[in-house]
N, C-alpha and C. Protein backbone atom coordinates (compact mmCIF):
# COMPACT_ATOMS: atom_id res chain seq x y z
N UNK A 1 -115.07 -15.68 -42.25
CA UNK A 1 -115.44 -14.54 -43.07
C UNK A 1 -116.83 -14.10 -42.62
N UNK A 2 -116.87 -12.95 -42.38
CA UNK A 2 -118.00 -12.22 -41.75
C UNK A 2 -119.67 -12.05 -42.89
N UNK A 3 -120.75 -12.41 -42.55
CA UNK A 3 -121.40 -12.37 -43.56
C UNK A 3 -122.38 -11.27 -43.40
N UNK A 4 -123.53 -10.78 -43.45
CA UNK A 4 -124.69 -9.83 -43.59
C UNK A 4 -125.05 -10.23 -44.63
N UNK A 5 -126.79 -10.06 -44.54
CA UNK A 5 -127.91 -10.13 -45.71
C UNK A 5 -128.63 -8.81 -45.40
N UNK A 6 -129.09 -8.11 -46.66
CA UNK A 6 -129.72 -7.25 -46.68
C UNK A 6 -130.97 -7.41 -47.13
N UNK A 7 -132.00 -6.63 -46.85
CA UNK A 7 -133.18 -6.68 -47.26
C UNK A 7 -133.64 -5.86 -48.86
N UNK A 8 -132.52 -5.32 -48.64
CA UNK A 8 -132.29 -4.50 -49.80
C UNK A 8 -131.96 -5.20 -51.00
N UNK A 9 -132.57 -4.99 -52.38
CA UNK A 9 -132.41 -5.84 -53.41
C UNK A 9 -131.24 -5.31 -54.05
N UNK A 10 -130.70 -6.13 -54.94
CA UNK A 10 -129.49 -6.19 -56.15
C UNK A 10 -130.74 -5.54 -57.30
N UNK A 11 -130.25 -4.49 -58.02
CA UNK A 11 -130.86 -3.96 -59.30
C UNK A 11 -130.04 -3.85 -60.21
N UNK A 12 -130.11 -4.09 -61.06
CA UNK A 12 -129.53 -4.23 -62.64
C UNK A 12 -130.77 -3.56 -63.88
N UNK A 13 -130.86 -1.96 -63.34
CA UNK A 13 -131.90 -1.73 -64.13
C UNK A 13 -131.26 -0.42 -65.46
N UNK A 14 -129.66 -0.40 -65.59
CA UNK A 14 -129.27 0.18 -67.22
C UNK A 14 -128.55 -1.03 -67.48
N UNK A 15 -128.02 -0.85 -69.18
CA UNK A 15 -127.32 -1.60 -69.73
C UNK A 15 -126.17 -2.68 -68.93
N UNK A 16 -125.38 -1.40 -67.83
CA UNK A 16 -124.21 -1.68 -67.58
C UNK A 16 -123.96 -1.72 -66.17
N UNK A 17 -125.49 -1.32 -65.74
CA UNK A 17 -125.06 -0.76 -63.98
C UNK A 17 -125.65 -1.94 -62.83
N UNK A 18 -125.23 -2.01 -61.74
CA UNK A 18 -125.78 -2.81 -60.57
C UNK A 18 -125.66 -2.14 -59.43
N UNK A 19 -126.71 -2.04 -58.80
CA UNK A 19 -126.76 -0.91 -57.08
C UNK A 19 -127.61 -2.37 -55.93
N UNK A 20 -126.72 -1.58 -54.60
CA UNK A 20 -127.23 -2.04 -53.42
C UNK A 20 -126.63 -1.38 -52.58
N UNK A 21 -127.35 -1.66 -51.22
CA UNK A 21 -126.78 -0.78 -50.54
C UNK A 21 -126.98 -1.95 -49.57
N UNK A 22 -126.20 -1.93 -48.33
CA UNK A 22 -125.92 -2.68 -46.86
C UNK A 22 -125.89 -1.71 -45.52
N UNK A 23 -126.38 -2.06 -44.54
CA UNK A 23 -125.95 -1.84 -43.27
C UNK A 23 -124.89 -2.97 -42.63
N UNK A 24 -123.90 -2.34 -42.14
CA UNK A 24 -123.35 -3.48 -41.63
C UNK A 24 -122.14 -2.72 -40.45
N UNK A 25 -122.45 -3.83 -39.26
CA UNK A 25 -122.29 -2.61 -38.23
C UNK A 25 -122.64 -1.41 -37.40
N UNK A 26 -124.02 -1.24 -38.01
CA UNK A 26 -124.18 0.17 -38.10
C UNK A 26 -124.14 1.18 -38.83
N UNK A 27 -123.17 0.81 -39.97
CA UNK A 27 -122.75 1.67 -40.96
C UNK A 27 -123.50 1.66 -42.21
N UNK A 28 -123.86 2.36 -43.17
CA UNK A 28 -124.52 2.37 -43.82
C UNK A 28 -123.51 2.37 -45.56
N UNK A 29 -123.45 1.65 -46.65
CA UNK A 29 -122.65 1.25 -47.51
C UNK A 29 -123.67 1.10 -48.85
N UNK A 30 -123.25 2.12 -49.79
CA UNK A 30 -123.99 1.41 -51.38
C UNK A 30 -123.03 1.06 -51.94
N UNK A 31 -123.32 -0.04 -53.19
CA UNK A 31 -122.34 -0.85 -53.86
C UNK A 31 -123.19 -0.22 -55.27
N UNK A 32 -121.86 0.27 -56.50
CA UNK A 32 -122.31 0.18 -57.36
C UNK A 32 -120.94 0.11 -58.34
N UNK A 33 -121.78 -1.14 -59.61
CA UNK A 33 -120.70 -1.84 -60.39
C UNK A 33 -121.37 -1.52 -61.44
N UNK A 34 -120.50 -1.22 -62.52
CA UNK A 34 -120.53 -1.22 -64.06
C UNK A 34 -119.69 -2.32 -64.45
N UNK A 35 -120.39 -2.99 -65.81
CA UNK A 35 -119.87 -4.14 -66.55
C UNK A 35 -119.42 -3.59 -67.39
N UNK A 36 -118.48 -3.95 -68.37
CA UNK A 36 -117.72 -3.37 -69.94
C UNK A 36 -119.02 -3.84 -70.82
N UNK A 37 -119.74 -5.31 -70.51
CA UNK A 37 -120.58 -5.66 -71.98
C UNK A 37 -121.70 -5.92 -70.85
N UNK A 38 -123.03 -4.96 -71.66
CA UNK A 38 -124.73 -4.91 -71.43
C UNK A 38 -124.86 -6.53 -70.57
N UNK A 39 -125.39 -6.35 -69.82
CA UNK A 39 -126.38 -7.32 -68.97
C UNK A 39 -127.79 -7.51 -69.32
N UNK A 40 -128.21 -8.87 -69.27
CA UNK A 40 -129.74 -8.39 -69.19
C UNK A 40 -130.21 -7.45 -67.87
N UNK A 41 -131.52 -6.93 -67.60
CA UNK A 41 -132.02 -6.58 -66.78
C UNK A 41 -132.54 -7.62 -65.63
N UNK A 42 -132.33 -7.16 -64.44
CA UNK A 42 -132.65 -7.98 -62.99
C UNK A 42 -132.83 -7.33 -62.15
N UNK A 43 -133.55 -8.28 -61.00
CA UNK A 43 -133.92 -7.53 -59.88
C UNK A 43 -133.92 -8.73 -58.71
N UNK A 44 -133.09 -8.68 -57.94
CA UNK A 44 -133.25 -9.85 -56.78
C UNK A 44 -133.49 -9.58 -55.94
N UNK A 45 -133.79 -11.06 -54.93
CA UNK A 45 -134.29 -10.76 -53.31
C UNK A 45 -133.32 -10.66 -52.55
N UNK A 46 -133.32 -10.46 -51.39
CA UNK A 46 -131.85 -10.17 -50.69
C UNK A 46 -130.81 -10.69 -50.77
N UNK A 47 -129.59 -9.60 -50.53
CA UNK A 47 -128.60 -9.99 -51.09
C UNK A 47 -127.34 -9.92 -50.00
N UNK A 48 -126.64 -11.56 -50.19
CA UNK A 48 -125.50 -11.82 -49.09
C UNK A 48 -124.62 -11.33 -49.65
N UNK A 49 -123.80 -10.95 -48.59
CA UNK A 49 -122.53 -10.24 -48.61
C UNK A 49 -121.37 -10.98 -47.66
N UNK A 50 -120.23 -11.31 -48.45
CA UNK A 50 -119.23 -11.99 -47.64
C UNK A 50 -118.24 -10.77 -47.67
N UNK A 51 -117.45 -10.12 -46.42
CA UNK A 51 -116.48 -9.95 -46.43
C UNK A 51 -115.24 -10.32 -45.08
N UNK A 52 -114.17 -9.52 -45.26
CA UNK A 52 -113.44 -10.02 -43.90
C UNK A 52 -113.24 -8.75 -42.95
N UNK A 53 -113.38 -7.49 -43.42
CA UNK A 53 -113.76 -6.27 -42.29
C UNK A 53 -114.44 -5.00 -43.61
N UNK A 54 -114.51 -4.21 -42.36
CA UNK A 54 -115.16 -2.93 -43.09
C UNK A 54 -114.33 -2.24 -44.08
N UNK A 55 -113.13 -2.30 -44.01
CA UNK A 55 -112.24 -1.86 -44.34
C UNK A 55 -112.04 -2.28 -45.79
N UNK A 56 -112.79 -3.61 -45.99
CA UNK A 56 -113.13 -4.04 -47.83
C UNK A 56 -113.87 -3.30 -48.49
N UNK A 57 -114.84 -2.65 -47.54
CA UNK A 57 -116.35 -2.27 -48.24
C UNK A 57 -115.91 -0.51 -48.82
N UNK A 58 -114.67 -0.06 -48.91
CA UNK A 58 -114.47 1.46 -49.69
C UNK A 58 -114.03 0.87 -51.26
N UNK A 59 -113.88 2.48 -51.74
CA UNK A 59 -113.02 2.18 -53.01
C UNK A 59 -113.34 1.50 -54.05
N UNK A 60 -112.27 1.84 -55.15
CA UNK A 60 -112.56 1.24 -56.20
C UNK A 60 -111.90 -0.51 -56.63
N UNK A 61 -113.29 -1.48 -57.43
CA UNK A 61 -112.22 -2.29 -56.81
C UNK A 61 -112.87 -3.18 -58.59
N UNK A 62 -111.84 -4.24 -59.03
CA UNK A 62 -112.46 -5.27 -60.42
C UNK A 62 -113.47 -6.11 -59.46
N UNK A 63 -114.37 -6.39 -60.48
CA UNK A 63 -115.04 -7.43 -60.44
C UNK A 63 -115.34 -8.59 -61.68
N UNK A 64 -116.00 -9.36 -61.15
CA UNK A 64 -116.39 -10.66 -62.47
C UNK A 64 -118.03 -10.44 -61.87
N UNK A 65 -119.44 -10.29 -62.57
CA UNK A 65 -120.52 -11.03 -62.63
C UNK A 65 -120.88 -12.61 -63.01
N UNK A 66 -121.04 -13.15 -62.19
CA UNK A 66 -121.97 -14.57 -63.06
C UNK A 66 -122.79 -14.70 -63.02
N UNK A 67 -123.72 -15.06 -64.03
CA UNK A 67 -125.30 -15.00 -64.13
C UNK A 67 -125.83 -16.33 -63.93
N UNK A 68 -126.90 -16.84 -63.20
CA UNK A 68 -126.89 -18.21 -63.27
C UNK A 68 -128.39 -18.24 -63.73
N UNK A 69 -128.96 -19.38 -63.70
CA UNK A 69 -130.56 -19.25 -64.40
C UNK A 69 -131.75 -18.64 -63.24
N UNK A 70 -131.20 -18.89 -62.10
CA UNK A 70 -131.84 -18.61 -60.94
C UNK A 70 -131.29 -17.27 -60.38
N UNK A 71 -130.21 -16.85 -60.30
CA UNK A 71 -129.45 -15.81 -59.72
C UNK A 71 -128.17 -15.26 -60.09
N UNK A 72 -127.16 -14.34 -59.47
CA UNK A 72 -126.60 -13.75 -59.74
C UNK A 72 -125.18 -13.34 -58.57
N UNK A 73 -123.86 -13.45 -59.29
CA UNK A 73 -123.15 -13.59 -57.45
C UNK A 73 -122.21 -12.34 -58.40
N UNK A 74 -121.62 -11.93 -57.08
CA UNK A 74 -120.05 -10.95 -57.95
C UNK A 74 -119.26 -11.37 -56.88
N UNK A 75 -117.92 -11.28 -57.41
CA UNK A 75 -116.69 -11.63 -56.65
C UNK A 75 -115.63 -10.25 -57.08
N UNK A 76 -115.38 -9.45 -55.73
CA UNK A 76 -114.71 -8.41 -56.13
C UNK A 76 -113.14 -8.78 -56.16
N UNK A 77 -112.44 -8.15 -56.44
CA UNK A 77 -110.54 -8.20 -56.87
C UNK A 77 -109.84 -8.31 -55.09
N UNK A 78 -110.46 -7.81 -54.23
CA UNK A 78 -110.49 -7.89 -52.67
C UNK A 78 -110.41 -9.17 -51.68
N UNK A 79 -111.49 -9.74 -52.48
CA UNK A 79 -111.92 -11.08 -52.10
C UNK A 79 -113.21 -10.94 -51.30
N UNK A 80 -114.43 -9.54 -51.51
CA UNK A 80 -115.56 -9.24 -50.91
C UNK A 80 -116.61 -10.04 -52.02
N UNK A 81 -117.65 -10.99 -51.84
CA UNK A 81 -118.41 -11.39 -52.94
C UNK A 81 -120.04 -10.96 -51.96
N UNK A 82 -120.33 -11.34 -53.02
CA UNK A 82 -122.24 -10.87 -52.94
C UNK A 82 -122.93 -11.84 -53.60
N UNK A 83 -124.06 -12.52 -53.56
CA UNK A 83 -124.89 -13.34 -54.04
C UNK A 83 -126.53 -12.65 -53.74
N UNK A 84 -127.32 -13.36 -54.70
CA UNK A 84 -128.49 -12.91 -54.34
C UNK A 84 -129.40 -13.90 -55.95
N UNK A 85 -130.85 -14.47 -55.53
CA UNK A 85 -131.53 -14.84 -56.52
C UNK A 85 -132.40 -13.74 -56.98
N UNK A 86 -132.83 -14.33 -58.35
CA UNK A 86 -133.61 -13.25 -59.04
C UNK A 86 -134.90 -13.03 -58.58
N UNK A 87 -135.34 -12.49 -58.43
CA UNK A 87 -136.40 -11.98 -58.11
C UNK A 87 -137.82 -12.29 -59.23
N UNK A 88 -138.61 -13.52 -58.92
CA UNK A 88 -139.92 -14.10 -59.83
C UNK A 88 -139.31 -13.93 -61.11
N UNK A 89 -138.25 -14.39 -61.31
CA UNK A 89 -138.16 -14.48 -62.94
C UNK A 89 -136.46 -15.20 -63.36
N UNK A 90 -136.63 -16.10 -63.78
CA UNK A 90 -135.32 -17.40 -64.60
C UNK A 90 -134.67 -16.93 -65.86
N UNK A 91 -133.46 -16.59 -65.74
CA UNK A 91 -132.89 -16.26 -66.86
C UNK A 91 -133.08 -17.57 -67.99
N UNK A 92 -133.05 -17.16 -68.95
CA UNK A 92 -133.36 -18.38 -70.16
C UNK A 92 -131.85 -18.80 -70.68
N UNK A 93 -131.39 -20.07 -70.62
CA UNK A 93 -129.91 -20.55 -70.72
C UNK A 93 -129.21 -20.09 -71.67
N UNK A 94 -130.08 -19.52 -72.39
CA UNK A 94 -128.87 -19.23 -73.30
C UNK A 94 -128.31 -17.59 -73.41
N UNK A 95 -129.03 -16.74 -72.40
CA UNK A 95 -128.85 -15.58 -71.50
C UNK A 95 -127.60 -15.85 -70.73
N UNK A 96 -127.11 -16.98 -70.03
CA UNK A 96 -125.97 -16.72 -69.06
C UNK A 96 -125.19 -18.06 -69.66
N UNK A 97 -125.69 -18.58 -70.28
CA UNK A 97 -124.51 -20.10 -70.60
C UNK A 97 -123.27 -19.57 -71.39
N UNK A 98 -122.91 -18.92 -72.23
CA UNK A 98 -122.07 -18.60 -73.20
C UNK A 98 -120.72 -17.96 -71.77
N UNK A 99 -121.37 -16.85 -70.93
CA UNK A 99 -120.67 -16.94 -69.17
C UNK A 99 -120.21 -17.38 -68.39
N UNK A 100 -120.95 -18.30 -68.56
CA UNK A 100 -121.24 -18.83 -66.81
C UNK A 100 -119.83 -19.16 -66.22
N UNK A 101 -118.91 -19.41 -67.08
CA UNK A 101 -117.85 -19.96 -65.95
C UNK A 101 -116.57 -18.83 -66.67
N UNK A 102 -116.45 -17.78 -67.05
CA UNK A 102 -115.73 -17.03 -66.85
C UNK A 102 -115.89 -15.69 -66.19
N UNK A 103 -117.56 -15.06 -66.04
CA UNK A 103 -118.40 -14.17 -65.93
C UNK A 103 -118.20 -12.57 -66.61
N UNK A 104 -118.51 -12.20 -66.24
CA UNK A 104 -118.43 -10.43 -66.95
C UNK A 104 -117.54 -9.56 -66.26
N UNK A 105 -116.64 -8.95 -66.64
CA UNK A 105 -115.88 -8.17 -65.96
C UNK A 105 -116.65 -6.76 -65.57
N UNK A 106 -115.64 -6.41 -64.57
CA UNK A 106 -116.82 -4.69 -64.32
C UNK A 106 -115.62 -4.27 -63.30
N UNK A 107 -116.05 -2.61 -62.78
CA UNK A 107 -115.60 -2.12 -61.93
C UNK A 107 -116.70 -1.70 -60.58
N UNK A 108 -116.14 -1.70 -59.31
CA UNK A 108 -117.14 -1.47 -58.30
C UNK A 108 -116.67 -0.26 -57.64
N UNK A 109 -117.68 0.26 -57.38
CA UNK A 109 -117.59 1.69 -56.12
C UNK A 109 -118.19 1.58 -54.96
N UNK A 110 -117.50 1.78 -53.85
CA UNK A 110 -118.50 1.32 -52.43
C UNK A 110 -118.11 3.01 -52.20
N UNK A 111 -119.82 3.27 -51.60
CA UNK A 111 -119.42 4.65 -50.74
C UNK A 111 -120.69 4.75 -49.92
N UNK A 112 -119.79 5.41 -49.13
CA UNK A 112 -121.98 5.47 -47.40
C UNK A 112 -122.88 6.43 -48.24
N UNK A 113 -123.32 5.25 -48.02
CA UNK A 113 -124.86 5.73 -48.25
C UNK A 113 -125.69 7.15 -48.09
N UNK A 114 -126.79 7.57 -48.80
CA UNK A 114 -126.80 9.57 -48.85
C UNK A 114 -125.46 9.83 -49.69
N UNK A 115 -124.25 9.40 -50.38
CA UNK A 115 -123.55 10.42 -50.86
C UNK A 115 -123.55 10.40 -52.37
């Protein structure tokens, strides 16, 4: 499975939303997911990306969030996931424990970047 890290951070800065964007290939890709139930707010350091071709990175696709005390991963319905830690700041356990092992549902949109 093909990986890339971006320099580009994971943001979680409304209720419900998460953005990033990737180069990969050459190609230029933003990721953005809405959850059904509010997140806290986050901001991480770069963020890995597993997939198996480019051809994962369109469209609309489910996801799960899990929040961990240190960081934050999504696993899309595809089988494309993303990881990344938080950025100078620890979620407090009882922020992601009630989660942690079923995570948050959401939907994702991949589209190139500028659109």
């Amino acid at each position: 499975m093909p990986t890339t890290t971006t320099t580009s951070k994971m943001t979680h800065d409304s209720p419900m939303g998460i953005s990033s964007s990737f180069t990969v290939d050459g190609q230029d890709f933003k990721f953005q997911a809405a959850t059904h139930t509010p997140l806290p707010r986050f901001t991480t350091r770069e963020v890995t990306l597993h997939y198996n071709s480019l051809d994962e990175l369109t469209g609309n696709h489910k996801c799960r969030v899990f929040l961990g005390p240190t960081g934050v991963s999504l696993s899309l319905d595809n089988g494309v996931e993303m990881e990344a830690e938080f950025e100078g700041v620890e979620m407090e356990e009882a922020e992601f424990e009630e989660v942690e092992s079923t995570g948050y549902e959401g939907t994702v949109v991949w589209r190139e970047k500028d659109r």
